[in-house]
N, C-alpha and C. Protein backbone atom coordinates (compact mmCIF):
# COMPACT_ATOMS: atom_id res chain seq x y z
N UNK A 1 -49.49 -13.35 -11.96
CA UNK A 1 -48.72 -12.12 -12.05
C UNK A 1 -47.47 -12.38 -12.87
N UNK A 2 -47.36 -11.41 -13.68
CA UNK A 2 -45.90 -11.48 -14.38
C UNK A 2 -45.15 -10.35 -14.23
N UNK A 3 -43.84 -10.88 -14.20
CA UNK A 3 -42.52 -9.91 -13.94
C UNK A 3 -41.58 -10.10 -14.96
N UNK A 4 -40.72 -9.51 -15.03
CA UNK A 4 -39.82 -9.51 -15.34
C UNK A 4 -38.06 -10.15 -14.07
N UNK A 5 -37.79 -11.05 -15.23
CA UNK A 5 -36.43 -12.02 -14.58
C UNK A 5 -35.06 -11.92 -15.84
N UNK A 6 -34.27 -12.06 -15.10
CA UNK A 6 -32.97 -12.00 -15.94
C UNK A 6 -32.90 -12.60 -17.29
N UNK A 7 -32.64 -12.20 -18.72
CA UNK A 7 -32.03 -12.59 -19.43
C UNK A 7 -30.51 -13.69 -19.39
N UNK A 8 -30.26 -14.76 -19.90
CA UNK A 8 -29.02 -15.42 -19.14
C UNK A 8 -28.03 -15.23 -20.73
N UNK A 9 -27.45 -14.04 -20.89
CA UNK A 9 -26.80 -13.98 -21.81
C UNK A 9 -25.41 -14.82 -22.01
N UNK A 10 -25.21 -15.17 -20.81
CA UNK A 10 -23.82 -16.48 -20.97
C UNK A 10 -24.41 -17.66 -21.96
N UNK A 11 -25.51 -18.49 -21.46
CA UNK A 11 -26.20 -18.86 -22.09
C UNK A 11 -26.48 -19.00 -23.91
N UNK A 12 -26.83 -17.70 -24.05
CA UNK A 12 -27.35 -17.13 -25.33
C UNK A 12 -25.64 -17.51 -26.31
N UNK A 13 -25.11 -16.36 -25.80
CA UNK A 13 -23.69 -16.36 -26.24
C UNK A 13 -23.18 -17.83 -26.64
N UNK A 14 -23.44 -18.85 -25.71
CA UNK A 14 -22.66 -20.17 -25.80
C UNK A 14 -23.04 -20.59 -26.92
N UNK A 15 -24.84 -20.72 -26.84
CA UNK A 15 -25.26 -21.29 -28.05
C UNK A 15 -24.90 -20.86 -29.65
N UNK A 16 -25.03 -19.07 -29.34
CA UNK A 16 -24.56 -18.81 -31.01
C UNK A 16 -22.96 -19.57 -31.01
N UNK A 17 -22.00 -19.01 -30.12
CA UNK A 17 -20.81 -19.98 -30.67
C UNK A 17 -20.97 -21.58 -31.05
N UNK A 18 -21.74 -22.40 -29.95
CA UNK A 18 -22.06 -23.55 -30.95
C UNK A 18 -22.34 -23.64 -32.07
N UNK A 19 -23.27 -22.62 -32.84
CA UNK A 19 -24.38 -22.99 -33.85
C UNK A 19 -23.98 -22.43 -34.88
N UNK A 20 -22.81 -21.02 -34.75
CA UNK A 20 -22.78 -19.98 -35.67
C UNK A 20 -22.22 -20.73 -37.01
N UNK A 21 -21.85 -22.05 -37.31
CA UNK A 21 -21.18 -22.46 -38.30
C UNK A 21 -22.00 -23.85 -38.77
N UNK A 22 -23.12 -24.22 -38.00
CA UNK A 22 -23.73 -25.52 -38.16
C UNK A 22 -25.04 -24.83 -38.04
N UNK A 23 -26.14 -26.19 -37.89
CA UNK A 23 -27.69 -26.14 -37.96
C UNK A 23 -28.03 -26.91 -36.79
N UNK A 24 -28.20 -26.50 -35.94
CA UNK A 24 -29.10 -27.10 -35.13
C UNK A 24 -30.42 -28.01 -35.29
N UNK A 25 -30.06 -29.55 -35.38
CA UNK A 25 -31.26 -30.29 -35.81
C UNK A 25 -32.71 -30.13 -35.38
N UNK A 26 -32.73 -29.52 -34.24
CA UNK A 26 -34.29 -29.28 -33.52
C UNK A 26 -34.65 -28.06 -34.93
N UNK A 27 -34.15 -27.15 -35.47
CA UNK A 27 -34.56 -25.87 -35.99
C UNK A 27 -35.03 -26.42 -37.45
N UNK A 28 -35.57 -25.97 -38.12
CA UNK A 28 -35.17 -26.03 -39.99
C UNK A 28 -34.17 -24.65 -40.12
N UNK A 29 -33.74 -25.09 -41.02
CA UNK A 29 -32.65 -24.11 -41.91
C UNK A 29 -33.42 -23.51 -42.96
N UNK A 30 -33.66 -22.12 -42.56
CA UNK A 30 -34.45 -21.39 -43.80
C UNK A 30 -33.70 -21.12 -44.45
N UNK A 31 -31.71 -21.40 -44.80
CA UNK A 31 -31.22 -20.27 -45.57
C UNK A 31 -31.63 -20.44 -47.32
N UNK A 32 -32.21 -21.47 -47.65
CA UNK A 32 -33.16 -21.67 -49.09
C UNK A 32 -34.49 -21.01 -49.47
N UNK A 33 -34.40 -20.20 -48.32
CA UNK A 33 -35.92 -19.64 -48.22
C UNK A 33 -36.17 -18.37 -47.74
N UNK A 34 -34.98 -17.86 -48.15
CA UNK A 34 -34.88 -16.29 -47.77
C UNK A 34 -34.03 -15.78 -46.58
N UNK A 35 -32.98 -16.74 -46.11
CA UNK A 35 -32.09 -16.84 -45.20
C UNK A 35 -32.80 -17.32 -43.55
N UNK A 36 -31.69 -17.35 -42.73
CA UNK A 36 -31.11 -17.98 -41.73
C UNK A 36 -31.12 -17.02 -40.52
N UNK A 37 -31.21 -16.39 -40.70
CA UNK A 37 -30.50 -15.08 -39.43
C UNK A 37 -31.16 -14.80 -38.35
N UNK A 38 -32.51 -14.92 -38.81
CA UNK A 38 -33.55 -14.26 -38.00
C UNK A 38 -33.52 -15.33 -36.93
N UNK A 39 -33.87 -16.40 -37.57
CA UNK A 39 -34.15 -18.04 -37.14
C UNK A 39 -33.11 -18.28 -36.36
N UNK A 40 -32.08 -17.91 -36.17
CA UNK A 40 -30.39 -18.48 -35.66
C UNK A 40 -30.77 -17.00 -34.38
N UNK A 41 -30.98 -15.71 -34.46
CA UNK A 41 -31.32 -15.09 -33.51
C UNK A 41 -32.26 -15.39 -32.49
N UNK A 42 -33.42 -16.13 -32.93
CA UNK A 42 -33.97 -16.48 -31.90
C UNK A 42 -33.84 -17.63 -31.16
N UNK A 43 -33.07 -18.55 -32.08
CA UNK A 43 -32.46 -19.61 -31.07
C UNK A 43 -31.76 -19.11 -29.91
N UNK A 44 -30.96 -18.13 -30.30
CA UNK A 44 -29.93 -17.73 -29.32
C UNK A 44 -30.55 -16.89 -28.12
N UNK A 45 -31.70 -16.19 -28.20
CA UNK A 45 -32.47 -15.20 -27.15
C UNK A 45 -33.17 -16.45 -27.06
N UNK A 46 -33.24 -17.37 -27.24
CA UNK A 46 -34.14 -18.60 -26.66
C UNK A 46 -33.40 -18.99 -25.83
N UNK A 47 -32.22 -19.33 -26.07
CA UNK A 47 -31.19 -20.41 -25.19
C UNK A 47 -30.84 -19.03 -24.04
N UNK A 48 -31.12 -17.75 -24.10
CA UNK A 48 -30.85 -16.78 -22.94
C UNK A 48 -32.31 -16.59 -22.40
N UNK A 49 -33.33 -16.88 -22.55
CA UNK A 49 -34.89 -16.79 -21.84
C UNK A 49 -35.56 -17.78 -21.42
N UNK A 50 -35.56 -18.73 -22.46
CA UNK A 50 -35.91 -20.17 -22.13
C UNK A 50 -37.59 -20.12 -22.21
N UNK A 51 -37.75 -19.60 -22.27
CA UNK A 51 -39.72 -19.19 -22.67
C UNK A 51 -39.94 -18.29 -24.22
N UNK A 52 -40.62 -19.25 -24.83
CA UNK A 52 -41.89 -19.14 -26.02
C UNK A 52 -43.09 -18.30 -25.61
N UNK A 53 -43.65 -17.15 -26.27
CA UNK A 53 -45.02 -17.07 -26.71
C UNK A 53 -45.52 -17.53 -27.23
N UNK A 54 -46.31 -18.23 -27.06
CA UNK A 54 -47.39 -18.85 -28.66
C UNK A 54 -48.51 -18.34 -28.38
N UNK A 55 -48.75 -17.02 -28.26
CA UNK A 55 -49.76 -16.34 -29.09
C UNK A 55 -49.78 -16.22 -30.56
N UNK A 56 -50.79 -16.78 -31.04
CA UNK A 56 -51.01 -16.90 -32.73
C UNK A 56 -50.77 -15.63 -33.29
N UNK A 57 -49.96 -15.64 -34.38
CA UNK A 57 -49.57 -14.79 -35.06
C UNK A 57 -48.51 -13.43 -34.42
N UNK A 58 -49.22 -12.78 -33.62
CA UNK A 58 -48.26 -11.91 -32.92
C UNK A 58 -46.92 -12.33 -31.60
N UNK A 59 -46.87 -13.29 -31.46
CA UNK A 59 -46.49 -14.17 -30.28
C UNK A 59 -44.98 -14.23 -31.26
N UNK A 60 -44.10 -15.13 -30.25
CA UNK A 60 -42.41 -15.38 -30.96
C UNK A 60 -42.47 -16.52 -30.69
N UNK A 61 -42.36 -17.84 -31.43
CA UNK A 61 -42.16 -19.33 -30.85
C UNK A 61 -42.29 -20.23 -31.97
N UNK A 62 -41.26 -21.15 -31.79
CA UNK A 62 -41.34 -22.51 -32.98
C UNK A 62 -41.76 -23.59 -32.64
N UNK A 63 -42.51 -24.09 -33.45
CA UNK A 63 -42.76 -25.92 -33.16
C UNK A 63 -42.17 -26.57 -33.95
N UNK A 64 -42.42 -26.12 -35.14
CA UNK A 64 -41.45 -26.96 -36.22
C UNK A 64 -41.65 -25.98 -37.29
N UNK A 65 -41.18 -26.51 -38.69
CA UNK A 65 -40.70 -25.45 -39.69
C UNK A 65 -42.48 -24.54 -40.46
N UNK A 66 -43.44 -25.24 -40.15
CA UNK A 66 -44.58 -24.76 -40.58
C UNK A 66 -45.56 -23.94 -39.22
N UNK A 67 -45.01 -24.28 -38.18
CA UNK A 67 -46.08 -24.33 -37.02
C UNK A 67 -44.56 -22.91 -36.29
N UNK A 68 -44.77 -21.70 -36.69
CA UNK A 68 -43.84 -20.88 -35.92
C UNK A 68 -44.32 -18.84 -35.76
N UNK A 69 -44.53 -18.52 -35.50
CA UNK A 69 -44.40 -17.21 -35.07
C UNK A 69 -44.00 -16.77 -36.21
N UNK A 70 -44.15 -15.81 -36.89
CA UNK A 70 -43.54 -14.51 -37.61
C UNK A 70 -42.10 -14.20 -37.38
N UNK A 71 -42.59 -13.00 -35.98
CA UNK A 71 -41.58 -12.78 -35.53
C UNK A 71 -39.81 -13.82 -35.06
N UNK A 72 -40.13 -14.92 -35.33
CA UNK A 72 -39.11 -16.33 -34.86
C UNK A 72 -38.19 -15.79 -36.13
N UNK A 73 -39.03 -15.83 -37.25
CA UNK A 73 -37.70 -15.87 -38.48
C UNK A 73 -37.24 -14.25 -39.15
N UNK A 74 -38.58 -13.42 -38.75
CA UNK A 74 -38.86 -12.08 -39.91
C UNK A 74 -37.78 -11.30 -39.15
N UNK A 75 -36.91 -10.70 -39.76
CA UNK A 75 -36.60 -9.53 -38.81
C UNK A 75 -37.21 -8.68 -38.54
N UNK A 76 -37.87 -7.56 -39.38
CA UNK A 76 -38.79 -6.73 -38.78
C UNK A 76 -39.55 -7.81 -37.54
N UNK A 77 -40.00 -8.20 -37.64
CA UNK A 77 -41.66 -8.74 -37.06
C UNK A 77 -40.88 -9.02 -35.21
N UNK A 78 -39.26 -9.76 -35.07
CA UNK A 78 -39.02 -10.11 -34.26
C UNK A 78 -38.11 -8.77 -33.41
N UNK A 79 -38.08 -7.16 -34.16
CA UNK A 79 -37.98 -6.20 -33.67
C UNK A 79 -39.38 -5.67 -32.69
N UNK A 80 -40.61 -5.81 -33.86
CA UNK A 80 -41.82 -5.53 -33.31
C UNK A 80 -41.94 -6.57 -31.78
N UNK A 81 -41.72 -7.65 -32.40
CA UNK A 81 -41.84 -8.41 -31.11
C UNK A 81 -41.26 -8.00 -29.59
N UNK A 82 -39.85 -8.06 -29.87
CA UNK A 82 -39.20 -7.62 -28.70
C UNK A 82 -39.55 -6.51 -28.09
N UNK A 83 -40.09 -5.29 -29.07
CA UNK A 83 -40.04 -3.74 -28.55
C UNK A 83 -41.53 -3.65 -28.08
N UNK A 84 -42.42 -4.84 -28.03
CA UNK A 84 -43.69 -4.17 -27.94
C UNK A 84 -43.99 -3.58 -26.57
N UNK A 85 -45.11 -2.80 -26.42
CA UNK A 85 -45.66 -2.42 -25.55
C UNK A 85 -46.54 -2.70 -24.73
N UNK A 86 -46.93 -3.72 -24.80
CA UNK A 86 -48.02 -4.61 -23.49
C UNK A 86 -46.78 -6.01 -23.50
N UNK A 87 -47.33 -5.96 -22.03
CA UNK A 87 -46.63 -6.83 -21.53
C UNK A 87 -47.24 -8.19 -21.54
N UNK A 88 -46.81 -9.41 -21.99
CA UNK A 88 -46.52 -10.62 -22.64
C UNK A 88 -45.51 -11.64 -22.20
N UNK A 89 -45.75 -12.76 -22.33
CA UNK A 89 -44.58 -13.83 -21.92
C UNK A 89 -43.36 -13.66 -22.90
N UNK A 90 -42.14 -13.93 -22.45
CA UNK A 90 -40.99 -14.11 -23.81
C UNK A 90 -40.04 -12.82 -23.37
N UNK A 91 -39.03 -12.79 -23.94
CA UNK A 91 -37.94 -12.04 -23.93
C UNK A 91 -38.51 -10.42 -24.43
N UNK A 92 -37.92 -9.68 -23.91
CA UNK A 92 -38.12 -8.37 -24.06
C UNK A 92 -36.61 -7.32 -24.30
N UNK A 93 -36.61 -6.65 -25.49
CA UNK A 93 -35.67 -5.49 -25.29
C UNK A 93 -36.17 -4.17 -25.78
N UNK A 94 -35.48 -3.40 -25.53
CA UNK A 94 -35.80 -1.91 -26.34
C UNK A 94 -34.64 -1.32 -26.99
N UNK A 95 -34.79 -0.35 -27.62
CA UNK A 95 -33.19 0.05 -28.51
C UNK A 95 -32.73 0.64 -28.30
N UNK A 96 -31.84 0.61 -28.49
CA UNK A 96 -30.55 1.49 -28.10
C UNK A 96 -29.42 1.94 -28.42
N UNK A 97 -28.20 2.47 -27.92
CA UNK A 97 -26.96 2.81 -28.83
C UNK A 97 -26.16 2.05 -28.43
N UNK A 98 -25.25 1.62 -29.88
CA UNK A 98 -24.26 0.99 -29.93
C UNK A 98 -22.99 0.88 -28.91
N UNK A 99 -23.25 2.26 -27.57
CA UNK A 99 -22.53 1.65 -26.23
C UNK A 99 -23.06 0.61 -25.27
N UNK A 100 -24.50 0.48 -25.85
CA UNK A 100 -25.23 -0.27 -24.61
C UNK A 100 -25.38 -1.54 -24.85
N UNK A 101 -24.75 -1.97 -26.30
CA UNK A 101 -25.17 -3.30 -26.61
C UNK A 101 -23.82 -4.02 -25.64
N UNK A 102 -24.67 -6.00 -25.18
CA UNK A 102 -24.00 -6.73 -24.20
C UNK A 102 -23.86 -7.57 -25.28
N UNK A 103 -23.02 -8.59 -24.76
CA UNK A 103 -23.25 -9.74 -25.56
C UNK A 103 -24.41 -10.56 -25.13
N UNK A 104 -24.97 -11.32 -25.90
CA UNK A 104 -26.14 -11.93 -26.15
C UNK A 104 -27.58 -10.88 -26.57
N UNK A 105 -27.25 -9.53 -26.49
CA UNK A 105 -28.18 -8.54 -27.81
C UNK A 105 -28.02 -8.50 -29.28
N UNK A 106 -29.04 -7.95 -30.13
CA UNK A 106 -28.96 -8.21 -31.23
C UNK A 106 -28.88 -7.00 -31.59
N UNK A 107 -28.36 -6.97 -33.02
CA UNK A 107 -28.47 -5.46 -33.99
C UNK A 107 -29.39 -6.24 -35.00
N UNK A 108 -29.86 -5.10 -35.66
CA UNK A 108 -29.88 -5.34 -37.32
C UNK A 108 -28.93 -4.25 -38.07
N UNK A 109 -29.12 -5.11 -39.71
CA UNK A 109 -28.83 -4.69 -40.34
C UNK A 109 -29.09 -3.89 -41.83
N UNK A 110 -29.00 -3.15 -42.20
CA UNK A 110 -29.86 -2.78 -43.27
C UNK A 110 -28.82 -2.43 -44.39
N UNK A 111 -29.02 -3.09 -45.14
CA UNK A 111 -28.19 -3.52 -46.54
C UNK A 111 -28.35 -2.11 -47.61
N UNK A 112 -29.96 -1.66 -47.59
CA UNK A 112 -30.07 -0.79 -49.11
C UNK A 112 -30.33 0.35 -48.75
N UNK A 113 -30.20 0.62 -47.64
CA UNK A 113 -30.65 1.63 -46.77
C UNK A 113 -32.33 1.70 -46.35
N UNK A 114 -33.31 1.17 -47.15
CA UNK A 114 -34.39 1.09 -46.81
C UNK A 114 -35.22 0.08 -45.74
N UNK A 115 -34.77 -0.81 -45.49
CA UNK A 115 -35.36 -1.71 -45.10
C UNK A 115 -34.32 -2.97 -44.39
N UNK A 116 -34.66 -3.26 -42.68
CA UNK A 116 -33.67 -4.32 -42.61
C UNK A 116 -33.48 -5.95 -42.58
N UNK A 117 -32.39 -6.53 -42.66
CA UNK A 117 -32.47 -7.30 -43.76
C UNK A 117 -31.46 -8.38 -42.87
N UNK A 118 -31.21 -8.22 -41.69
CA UNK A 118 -30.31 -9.26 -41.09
C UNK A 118 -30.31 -8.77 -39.78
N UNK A 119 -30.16 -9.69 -39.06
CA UNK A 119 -30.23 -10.01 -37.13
C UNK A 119 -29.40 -10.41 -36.83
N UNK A 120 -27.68 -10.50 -36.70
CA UNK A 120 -26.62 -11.07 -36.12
C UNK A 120 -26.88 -10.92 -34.23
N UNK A 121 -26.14 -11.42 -33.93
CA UNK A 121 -26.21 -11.97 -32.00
C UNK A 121 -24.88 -11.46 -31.64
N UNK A 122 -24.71 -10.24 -30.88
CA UNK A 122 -23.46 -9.99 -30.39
C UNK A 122 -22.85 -10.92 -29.34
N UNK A 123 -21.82 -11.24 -29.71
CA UNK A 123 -20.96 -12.10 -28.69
C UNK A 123 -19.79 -11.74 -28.05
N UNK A 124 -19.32 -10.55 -28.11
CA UNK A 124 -18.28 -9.90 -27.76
C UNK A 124 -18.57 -8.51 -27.79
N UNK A 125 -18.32 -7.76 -26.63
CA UNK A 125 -18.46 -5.91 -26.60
C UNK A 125 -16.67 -5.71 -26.16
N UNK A 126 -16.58 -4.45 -26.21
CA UNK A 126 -15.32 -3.91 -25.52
C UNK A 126 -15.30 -2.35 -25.72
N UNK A 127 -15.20 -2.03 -24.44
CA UNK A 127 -15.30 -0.28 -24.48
C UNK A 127 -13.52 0.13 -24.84
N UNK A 128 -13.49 1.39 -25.33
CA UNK A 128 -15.11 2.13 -25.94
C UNK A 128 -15.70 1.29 -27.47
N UNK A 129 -17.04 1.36 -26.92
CA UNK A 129 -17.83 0.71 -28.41
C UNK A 129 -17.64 1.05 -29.35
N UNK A 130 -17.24 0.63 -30.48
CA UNK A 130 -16.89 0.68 -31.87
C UNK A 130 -17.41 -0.30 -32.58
N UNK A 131 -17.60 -0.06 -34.27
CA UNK A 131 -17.80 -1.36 -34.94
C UNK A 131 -16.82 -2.30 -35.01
N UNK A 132 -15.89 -2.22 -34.46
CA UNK A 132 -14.27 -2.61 -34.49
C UNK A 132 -14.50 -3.66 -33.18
N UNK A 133 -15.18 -3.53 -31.96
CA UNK A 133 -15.12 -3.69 -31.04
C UNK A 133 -16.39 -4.65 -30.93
N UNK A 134 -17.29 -4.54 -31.60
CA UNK A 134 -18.60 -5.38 -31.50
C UNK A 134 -18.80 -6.38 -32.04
N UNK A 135 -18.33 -7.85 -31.67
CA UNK A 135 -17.98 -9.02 -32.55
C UNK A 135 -19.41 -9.76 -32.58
N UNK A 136 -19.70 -10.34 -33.60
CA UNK A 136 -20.97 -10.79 -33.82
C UNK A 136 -20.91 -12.62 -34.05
N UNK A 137 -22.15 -13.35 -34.09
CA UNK A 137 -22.42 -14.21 -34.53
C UNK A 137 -23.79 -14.55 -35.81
N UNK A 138 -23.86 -15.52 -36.43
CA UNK A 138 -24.87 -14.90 -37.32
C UNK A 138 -24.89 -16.19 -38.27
N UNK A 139 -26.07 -16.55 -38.70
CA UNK A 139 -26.39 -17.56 -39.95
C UNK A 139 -26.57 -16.29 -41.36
N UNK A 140 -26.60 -16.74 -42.52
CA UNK A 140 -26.92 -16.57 -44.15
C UNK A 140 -25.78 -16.02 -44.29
N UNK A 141 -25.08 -15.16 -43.31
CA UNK A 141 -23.82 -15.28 -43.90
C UNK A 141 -22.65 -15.19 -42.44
N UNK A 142 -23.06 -16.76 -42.68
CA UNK A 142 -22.20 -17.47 -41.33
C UNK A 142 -21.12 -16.97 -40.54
N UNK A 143 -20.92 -16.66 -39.47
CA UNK A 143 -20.06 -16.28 -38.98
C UNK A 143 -20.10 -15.96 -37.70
N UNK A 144 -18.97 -16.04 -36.52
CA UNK A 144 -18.50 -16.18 -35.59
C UNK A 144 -17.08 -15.36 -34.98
N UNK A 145 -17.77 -14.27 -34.00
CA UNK A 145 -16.66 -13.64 -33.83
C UNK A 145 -16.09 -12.78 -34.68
N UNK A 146 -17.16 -12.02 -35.75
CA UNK A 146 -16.83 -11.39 -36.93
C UNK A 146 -17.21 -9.62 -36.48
N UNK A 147 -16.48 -8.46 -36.65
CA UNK A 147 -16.33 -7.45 -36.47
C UNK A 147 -17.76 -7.05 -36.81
N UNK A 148 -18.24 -6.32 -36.45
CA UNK A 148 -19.55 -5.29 -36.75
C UNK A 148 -18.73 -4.55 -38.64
N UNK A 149 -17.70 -4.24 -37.84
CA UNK A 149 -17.15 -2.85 -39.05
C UNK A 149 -16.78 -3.94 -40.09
N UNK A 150 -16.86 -5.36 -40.37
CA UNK A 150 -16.70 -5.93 -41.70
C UNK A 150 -17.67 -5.77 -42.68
N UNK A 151 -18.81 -5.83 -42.22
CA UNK A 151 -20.24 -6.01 -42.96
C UNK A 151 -20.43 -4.89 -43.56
N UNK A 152 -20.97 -4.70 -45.05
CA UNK A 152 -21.20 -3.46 -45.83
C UNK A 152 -22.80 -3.13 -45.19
N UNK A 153 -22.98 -2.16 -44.69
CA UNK A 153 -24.33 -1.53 -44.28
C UNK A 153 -24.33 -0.34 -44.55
N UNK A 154 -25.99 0.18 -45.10
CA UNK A 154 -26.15 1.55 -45.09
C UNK A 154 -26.78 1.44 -43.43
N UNK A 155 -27.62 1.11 -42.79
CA UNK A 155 -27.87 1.64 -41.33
C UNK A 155 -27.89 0.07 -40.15
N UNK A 156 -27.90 0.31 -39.29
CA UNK A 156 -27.67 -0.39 -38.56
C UNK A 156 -28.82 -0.35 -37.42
N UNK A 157 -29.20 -0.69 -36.58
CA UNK A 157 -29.95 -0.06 -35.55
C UNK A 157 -30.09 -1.62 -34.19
N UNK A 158 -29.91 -0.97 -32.96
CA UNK A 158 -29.51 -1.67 -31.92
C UNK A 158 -30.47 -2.16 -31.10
N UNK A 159 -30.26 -3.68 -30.65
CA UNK A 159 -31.40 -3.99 -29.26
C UNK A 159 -30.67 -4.68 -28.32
N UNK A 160 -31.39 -4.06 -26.97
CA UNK A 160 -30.52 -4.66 -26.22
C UNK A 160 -32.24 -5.46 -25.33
N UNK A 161 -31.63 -6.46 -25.00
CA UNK A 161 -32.59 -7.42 -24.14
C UNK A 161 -32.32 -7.37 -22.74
N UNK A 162 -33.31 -6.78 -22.46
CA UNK A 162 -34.10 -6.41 -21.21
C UNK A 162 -33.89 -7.36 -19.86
N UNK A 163 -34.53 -8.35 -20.49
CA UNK A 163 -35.16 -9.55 -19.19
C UNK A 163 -36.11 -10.24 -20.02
N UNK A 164 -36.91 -11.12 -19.37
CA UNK A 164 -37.59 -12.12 -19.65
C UNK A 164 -38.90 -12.22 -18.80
N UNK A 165 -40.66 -12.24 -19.94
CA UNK A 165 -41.47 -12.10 -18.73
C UNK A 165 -41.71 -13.78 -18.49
N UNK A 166 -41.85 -13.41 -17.49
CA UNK A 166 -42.61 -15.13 -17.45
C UNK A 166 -43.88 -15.12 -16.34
N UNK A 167 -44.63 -16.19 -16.52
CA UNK A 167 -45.98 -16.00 -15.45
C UNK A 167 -45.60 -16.38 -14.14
């Protein structure tokens, strides 16, 4: 039987502040390969769940830089992941508005307006929610404790993490 158990966003949070400026040797560093972000997000909902899917192909989980999930680095793919609809091992969120995000949830970001293009790790909220108020963490373009409202975006769109299934 699987349930659903707490997300440990203290956790999550700690790690992006560790990592938001370095590489974590267990990971590869994709930022040569089409950036960092995705890959640095799921470390961080890793270090708050502590459980991998490795279901092939649709699943979220790394072994090493060839042997990994889609969803681990893609942003789309690790939206699909989180939001799906059958229930599965691994972290779970659904979306939401920019009052509901905690720290240790993710946004994206969408640069051209079409398509999005970055996964920062909130590490700081403060009501009332603002981009002013929503401090982020984030690899490809490194940073720690950096305002939502710095980043040039045409759209934005919010996840907040749920819980965690496990068997």
């Amino acid at each position: 039987m699987r349930f659903l158990q707490d997300y440990d966003r203290a956790a999550a949070v700690l790690y992006a502040h560790r990592w938001a400026y370095g590489r974590n040797p267990r990971f590869y560093d994709y930022e040569k390969l089409g950036g960092d972000c995705t890959n640095f997000a799921s470390q961080c909902i890793f270090a708050g769940s502590g459980i991998m899917n490795f279901t092939p192909t649709y699943g979220w989980y790394y072994i090493d830089a060839n042997q990994k999930a889609p969803a681990w680095t893609g942003v789309e793919y690790l939206w699909n992941f989180l939001t799906r609809r059958n229930i599965s091992l691994g972290p779970v969120g659904e979306p939401c508005e920019l009052g509901d995000l905690r720290p240790g949830d993710i946004l994206q970001l969408s640069f051209d307006g079409e398509r999005f293009q970055h996964s920062p790790v909130v590490v700081f909220t403060e009501r009332p929610a603002t981009p002013e108020t929503i401090l982020l963490a984030a690899h490809s373009y490194d940073a720690d404790n950096r305002p939502l409202s710095t980043y040039e975006y045409q759209k934005a769109r919010y996840l907040h993490i749920t819980g965690t299934v496990r068997p």
